[in-house]
C-alpha atoms as a PDB file:
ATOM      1  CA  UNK A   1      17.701 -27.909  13.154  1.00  0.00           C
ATOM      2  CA  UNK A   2      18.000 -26.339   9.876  1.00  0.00           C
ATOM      3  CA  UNK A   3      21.026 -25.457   8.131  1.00  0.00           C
ATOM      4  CA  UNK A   4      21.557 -23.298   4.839  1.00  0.00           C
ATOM      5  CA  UNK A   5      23.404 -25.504   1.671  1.00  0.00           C
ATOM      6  CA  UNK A   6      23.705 -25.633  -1.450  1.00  0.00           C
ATOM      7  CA  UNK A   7      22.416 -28.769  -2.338  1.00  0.00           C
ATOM      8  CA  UNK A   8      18.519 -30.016  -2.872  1.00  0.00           C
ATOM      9  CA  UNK A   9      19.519 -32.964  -0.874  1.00  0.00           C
ATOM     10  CA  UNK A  10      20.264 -31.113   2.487  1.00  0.00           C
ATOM     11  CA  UNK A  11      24.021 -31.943   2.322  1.00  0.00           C
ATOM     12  CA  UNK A  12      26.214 -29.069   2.844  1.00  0.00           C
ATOM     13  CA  UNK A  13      28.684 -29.237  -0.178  1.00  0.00           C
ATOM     14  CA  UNK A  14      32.467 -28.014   0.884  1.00  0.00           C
ATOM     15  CA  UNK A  15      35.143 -27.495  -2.040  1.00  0.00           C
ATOM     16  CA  UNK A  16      37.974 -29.897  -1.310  1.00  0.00           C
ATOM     17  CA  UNK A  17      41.060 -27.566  -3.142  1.00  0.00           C
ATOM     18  CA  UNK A  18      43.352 -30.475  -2.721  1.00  0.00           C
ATOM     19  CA  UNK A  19      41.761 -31.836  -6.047  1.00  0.00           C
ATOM     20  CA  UNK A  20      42.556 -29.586  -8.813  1.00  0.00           C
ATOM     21  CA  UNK A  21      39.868 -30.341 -11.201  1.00  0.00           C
ATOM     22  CA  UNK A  22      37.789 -29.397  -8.188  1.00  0.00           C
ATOM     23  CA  UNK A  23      38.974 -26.236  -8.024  1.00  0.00           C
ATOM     24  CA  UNK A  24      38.498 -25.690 -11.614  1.00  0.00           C
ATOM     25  CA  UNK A  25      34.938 -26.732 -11.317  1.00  0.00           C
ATOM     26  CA  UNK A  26      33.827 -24.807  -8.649  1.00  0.00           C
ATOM     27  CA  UNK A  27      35.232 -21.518 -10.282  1.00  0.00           C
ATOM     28  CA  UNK A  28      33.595 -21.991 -13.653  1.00  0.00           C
ATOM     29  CA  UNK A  29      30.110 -22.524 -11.148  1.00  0.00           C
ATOM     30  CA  UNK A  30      30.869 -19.372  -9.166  1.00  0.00           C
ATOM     31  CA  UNK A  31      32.468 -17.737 -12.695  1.00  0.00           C
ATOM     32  CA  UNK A  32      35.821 -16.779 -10.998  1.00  0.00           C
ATOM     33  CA  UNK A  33      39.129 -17.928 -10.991  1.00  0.00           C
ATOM     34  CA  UNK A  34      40.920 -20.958  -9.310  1.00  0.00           C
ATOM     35  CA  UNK A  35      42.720 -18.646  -7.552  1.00  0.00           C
ATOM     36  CA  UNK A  36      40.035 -16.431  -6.488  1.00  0.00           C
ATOM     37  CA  UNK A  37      38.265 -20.134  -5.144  1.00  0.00           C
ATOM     38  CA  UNK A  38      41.438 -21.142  -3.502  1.00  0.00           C
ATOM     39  CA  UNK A  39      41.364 -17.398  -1.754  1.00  0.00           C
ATOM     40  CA  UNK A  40      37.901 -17.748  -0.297  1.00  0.00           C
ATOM     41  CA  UNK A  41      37.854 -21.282   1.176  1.00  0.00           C
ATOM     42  CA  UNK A  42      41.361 -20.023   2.796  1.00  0.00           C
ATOM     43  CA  UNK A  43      39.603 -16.977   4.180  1.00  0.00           C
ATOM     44  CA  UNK A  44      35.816 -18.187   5.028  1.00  0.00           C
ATOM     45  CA  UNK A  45      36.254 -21.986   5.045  1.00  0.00           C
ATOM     46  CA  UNK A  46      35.663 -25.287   2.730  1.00  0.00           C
ATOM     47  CA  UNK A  47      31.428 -24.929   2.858  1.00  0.00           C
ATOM     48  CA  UNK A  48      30.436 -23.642  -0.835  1.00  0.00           C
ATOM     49  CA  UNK A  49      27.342 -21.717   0.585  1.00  0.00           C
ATOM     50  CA  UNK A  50      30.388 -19.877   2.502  1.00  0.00           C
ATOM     51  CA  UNK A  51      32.518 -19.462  -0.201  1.00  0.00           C
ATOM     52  CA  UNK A  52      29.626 -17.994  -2.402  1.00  0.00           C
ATOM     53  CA  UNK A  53      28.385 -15.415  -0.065  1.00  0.00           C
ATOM     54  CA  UNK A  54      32.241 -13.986   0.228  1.00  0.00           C
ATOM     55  CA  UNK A  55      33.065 -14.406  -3.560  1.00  0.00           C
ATOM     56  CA  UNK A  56      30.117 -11.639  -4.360  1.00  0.00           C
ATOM     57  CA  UNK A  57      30.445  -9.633  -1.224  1.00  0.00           C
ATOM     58  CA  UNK A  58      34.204  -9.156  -3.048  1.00  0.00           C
ATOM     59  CA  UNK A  59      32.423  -8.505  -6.457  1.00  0.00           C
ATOM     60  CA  UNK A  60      30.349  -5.938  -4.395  1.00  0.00           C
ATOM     61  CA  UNK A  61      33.001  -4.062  -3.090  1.00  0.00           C
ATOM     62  CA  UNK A  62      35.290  -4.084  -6.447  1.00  0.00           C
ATOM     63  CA  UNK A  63      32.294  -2.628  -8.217  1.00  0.00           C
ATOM     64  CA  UNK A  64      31.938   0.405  -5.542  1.00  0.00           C
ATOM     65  CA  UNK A  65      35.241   1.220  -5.882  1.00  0.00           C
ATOM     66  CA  UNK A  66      35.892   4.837  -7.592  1.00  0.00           C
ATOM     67  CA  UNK A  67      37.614   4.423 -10.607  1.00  0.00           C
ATOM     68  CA  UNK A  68      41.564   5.316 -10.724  1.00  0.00           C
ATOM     69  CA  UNK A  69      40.986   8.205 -13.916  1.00  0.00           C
END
């Protein structure tokens, strides 16, 4: 059984946002805010490969947007 991850050694990394400097670790390694971390793994779950895939399906849809001129 295969499963995707984000690490080479076929663990499945999950952001624990308990731990503050965590947080702040994971966000400067998905370059977004704690907040925007803490958002996702409430929404999609703890498992990073999770929390990546929502994180730029949100980018996506802020860039499609029209613009408010």
């Amino acid at each position: 059984m295969s499963a995707s991850n984000d690490s080479p050694t076929g663990k499945v990394e999950r952001i624990d946002v308990s731990w503050d400097y965590a947080v702040c670790a994971w966000a400067r390694h998905f370059n977004t805010s704690e907040r925007q971390v803490k958002e996702a793994v409430a929404a999609v779950g703890d498992r990073a490969d999770h929390v990546r895939e929502h994180l730029q399906a949100r980018r996506q849809q802020a860039s499609e947007r029209p613009s408010s001129r």
